[in-house]
Protein backbone atom coordinates (compact mmCIF):
# COMPACT_ATOMS: atom_id res chain seq x y z
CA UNK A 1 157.65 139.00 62.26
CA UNK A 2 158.42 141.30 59.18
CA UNK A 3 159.21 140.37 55.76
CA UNK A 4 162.56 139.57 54.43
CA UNK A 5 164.42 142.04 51.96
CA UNK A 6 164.06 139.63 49.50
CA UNK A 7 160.04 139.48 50.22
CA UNK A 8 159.68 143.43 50.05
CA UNK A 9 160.80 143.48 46.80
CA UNK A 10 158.10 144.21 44.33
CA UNK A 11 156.59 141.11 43.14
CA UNK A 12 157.81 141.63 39.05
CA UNK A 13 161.06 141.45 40.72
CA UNK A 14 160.95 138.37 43.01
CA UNK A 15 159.33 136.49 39.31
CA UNK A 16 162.77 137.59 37.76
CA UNK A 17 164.67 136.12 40.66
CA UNK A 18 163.08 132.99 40.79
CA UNK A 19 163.23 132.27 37.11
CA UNK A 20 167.09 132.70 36.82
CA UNK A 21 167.47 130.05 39.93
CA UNK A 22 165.00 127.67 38.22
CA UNK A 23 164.45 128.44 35.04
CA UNK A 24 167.92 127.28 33.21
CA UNK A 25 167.93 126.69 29.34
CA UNK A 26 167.67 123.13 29.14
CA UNK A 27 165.98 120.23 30.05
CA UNK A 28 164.78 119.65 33.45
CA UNK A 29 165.52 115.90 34.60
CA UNK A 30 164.22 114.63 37.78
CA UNK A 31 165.32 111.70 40.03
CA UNK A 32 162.79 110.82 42.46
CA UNK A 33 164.24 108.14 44.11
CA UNK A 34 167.83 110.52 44.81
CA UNK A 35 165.94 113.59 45.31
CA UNK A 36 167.88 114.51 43.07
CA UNK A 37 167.02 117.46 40.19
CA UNK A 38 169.36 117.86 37.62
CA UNK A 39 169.22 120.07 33.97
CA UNK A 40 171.51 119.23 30.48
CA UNK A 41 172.51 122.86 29.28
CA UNK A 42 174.50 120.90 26.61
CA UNK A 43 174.29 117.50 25.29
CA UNK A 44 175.71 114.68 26.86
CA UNK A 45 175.94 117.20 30.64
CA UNK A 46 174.44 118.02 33.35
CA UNK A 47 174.57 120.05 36.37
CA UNK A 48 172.73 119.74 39.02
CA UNK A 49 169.67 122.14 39.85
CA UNK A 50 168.88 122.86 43.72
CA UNK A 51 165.11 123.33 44.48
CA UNK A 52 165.57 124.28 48.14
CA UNK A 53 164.34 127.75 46.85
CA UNK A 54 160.87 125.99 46.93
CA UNK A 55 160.98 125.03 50.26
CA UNK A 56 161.95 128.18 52.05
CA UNK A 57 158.52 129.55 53.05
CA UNK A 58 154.82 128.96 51.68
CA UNK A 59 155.21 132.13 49.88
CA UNK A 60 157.96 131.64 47.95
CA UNK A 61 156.77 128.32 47.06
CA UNK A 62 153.49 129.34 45.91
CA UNK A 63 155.02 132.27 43.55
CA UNK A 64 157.93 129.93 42.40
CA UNK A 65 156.41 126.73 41.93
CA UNK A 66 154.13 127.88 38.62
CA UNK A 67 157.22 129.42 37.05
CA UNK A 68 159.03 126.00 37.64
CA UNK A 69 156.43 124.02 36.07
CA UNK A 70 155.46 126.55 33.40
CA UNK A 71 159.15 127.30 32.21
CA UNK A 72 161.17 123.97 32.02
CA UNK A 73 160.50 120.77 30.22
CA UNK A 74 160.61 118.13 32.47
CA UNK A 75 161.97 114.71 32.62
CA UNK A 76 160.95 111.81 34.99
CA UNK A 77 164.51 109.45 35.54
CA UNK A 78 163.56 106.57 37.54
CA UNK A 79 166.39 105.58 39.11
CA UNK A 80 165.05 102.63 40.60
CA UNK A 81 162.08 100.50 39.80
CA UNK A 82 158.99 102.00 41.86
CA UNK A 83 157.80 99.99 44.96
């Protein structure tokens, strides 16, 4: 099977991409137990972030994943106690 569009694009590119869609200005709050991901881009809000981008295919996750983690300060809400 051949590459996507999106996957033929040259890699500089694809970084670009995948920084707008998880990269936003803010910081990065995650709810484990919700599976929830969410980001404040002003105090006291939030919107909710999607990371279904990192789930897509083992290449996108393995180009996307370092520019998550390198490019937002992240959060840990528990939501509930752990078990």
């Amino acid at each position: 099977m051949g590459k996507g569009l999106l996957l033929s694009l040259p890699r500089e590119l694809r970084d670009q991409i995948w920084r707008h869609v998880l990269c936003p200005t803010g910081l990065v709050s995650l709810h484990p137990f919700h599976g929830l991901c969410s980001y404040t881009p002003f105090p006291d809000s939030y919107e909710y972030l999607s990371l279904s981008l990192l789930y897509t295919c083992k290449q996108i996750f393995g180009e996307s994943k370092p520019l998550f983690l390198k490019h937002n300060t992240l959060k840990l809400q528990p939501d509930e106690p752990w078990t």
